[in-house]
PDB file of N, CA and C in Angstrom:
ATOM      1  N   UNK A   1      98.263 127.941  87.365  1.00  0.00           N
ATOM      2  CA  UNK A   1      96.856 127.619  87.427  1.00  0.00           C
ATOM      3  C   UNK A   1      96.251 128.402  88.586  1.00  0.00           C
ATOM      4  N   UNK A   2      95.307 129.460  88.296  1.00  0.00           N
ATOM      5  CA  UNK A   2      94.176 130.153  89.170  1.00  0.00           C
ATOM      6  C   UNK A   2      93.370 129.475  89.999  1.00  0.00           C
ATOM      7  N   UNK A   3      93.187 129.787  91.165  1.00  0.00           N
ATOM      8  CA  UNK A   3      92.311 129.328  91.552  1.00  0.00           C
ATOM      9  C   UNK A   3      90.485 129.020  90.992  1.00  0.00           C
ATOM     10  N   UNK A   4      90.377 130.081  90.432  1.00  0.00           N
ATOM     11  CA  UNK A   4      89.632 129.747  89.544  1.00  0.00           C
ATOM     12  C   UNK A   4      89.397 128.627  88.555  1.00  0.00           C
ATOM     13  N   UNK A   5      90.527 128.781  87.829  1.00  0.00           N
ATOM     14  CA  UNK A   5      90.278 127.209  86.746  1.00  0.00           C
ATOM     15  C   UNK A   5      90.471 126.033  87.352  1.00  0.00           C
ATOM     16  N   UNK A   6      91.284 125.986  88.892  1.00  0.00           N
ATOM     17  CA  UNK A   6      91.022 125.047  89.630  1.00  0.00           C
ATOM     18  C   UNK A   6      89.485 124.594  90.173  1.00  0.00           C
ATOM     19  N   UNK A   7      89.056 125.342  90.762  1.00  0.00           N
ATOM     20  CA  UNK A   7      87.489 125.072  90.715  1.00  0.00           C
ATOM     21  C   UNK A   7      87.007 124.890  89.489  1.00  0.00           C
ATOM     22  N   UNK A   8      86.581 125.382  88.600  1.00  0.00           N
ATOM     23  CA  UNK A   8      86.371 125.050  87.138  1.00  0.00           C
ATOM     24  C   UNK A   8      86.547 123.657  86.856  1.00  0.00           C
ATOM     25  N   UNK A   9      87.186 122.974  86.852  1.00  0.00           N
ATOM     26  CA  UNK A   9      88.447 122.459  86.392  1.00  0.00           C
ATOM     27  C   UNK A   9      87.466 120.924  87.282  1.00  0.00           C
ATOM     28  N   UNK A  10      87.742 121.195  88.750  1.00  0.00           N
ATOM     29  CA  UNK A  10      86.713 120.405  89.913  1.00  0.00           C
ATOM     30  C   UNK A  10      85.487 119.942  89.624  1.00  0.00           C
ATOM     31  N   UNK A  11      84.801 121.189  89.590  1.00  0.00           N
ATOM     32  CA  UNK A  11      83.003 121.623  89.147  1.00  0.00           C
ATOM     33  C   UNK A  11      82.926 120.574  87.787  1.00  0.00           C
ATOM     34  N   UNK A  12      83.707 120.053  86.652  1.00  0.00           N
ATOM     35  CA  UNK A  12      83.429 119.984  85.431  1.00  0.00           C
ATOM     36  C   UNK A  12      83.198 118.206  85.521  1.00  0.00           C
ATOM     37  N   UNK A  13      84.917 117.945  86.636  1.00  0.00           N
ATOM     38  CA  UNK A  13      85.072 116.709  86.847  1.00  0.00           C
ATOM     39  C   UNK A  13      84.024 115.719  88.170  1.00  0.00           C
ATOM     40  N   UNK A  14      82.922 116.939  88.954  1.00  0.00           N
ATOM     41  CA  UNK A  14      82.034 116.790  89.852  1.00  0.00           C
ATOM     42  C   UNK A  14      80.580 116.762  89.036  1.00  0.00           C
ATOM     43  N   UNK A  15      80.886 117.184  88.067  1.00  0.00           N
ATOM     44  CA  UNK A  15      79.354 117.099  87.393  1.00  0.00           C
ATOM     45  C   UNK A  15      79.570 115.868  85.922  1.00  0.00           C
ATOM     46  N   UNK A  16      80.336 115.969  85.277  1.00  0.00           N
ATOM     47  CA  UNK A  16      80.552 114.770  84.284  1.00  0.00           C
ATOM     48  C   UNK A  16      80.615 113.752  85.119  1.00  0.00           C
ATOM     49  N   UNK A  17      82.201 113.127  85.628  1.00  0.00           N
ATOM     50  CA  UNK A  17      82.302 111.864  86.058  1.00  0.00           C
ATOM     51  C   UNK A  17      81.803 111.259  87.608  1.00  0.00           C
ATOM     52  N   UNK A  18      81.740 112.395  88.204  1.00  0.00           N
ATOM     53  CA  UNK A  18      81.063 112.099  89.064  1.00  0.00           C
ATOM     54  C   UNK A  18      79.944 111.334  89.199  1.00  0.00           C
ATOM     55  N   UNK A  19      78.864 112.231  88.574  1.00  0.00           N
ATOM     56  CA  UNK A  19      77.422 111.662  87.932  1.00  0.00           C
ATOM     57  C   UNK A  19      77.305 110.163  87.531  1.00  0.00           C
ATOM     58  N   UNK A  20      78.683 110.105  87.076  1.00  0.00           N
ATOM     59  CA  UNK A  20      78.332 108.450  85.873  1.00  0.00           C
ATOM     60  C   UNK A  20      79.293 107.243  87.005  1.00  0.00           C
ATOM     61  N   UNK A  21      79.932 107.671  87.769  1.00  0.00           N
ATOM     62  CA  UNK A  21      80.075 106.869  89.412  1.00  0.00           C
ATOM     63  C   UNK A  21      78.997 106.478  89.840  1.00  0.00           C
ATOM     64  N   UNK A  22      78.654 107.636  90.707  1.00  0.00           N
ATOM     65  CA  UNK A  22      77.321 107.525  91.456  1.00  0.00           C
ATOM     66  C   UNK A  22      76.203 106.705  90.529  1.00  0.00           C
ATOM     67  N   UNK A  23      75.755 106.922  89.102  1.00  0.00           N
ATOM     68  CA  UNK A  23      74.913 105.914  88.703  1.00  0.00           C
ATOM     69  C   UNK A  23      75.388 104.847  88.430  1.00  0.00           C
ATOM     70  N   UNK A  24      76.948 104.814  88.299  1.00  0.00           N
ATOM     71  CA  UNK A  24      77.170 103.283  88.024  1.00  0.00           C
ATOM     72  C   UNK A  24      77.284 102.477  89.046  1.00  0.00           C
ATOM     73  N   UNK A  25      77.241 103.262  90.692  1.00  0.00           N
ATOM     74  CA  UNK A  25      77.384 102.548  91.856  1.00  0.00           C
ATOM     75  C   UNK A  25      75.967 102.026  92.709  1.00  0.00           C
ATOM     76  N   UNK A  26      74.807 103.318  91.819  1.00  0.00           N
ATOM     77  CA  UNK A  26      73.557 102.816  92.303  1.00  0.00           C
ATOM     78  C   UNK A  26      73.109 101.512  90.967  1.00  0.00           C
ATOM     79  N   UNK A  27      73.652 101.615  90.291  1.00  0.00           N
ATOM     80  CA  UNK A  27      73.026  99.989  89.595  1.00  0.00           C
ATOM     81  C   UNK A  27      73.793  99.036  90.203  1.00  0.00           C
ATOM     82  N   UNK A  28      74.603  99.022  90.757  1.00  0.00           N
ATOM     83  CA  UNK A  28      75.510  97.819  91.123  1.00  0.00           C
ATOM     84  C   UNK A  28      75.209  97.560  92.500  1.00  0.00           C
ATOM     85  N   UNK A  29      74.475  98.680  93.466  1.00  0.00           N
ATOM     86  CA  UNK A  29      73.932  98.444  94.431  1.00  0.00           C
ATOM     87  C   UNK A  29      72.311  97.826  94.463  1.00  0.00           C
ATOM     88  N   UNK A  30      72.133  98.258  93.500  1.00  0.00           N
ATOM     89  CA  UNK A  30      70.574  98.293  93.018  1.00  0.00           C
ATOM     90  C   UNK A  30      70.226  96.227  92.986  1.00  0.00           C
ATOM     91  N   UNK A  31      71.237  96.393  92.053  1.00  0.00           N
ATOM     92  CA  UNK A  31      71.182  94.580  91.111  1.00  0.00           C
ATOM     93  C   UNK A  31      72.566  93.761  92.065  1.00  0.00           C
ATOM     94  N   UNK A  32      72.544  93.989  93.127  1.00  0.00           N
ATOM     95  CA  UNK A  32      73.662  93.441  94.608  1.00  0.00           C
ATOM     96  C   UNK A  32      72.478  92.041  94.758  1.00  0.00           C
ATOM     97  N   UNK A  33      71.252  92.530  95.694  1.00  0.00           N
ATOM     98  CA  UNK A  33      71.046  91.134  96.072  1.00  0.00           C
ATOM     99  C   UNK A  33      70.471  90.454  95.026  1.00  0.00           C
ATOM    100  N   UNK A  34      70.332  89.967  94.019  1.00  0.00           N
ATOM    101  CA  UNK A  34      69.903  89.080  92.376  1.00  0.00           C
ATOM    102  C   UNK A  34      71.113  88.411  92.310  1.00  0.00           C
ATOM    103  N   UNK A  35      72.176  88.867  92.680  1.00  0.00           N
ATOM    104  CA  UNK A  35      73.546  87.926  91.929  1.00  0.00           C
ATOM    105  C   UNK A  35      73.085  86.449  92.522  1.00  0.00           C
ATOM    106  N   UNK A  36      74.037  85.719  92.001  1.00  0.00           N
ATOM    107  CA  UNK A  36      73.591  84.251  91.952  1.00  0.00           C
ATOM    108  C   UNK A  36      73.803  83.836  93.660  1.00  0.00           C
ATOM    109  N   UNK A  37      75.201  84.242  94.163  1.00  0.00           N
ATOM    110  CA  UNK A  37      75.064  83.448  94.884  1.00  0.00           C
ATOM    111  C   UNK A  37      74.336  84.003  96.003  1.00  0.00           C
ATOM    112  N   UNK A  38      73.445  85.207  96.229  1.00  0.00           N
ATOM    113  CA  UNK A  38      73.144  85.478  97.427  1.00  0.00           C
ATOM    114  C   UNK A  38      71.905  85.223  97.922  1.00  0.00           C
ATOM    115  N   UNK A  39      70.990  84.044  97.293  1.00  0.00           N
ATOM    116  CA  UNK A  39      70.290  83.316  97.764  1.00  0.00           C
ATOM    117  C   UNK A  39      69.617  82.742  99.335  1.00  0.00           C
ATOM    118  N   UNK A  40      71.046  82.527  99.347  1.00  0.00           N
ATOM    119  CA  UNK A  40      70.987  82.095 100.849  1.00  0.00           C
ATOM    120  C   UNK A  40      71.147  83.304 102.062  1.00  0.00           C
ATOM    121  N   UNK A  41      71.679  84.083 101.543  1.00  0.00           N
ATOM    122  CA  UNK A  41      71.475  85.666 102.374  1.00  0.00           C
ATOM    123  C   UNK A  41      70.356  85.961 102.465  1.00  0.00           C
ATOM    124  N   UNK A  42      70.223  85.917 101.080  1.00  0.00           N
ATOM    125  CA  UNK A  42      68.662  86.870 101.074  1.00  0.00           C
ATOM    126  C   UNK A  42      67.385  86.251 102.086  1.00  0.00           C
ATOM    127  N   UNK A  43      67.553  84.426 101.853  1.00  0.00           N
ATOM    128  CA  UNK A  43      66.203  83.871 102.455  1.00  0.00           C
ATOM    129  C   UNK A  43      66.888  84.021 104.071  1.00  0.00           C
ATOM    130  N   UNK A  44      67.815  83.672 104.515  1.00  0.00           N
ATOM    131  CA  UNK A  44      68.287  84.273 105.907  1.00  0.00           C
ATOM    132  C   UNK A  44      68.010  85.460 106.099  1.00  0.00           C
ATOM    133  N   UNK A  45      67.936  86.788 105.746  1.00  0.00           N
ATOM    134  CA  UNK A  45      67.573  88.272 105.984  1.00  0.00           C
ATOM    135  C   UNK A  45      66.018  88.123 106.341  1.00  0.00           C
ATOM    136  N   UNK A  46      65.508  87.200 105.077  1.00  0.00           N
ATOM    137  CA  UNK A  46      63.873  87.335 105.242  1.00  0.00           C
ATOM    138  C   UNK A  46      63.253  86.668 106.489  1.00  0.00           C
ATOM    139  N   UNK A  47      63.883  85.680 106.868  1.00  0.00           N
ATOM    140  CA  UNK A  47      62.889  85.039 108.007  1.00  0.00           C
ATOM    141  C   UNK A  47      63.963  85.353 109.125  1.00  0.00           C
ATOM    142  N   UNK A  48      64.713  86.128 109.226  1.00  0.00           N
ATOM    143  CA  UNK A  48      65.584  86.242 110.309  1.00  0.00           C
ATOM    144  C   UNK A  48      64.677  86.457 111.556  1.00  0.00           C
ATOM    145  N   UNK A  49      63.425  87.698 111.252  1.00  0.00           N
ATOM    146  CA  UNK A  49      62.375  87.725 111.854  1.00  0.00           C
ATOM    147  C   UNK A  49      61.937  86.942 113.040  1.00  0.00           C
ATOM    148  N   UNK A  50      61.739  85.907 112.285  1.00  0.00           N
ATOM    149  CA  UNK A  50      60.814  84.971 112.718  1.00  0.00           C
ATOM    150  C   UNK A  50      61.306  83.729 113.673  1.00  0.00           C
ATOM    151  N   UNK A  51      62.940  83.867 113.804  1.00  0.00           N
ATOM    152  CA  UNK A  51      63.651  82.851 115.152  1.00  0.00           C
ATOM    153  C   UNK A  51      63.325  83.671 115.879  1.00  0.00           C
ATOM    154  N   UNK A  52      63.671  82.416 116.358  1.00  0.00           N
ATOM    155  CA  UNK A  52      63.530  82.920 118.392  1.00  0.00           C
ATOM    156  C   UNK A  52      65.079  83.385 118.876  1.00  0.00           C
ATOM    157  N   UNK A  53      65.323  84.281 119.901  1.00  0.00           N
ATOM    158  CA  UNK A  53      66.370  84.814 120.390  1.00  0.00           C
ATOM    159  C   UNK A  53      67.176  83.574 120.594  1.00  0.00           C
ATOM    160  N   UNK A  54      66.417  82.267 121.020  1.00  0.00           N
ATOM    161  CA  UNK A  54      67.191  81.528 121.925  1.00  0.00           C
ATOM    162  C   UNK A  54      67.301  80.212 120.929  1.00  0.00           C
ATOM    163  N   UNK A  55      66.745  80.292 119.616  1.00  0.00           N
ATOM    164  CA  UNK A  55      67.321  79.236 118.539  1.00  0.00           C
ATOM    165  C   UNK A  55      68.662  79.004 118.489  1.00  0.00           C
ATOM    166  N   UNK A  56      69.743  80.190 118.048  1.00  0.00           N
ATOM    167  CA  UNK A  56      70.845  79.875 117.809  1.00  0.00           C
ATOM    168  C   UNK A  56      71.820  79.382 118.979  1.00  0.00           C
ATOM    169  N   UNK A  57      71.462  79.471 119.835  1.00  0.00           N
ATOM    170  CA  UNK A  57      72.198  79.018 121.129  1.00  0.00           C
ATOM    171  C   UNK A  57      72.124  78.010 121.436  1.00  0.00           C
TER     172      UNK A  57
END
């Protein structure tokens, strides 16, 4: 095997499966905070804001 059809070979498996990773990793990142249980993350992220430094202490 040439170096050539090695790249070839790379290039084919960087542009097919690659591609369908990366979009299958941005929907799964995409639709991350909706899952059921992260509710309580999510409303903690949102008003995290809004404590005071010296609440949790």
């Amino acid at each position: 095997m040439s170096w050539h059809s090695t790249y070839d070979f790379l290039r084919h498996m960087a542009d097919s499966w690659g591609l369908l990773a990366m979009m299958l990793m941005w929907i799964a990142f995409a639709l991350w905070p909706f899952r059921p249980g992260a509710k309580h993350h999510n409303d903690r992220a949102a008003n995290m804001i809004f404590e005071d430094q010296n609440d949790g202490k």
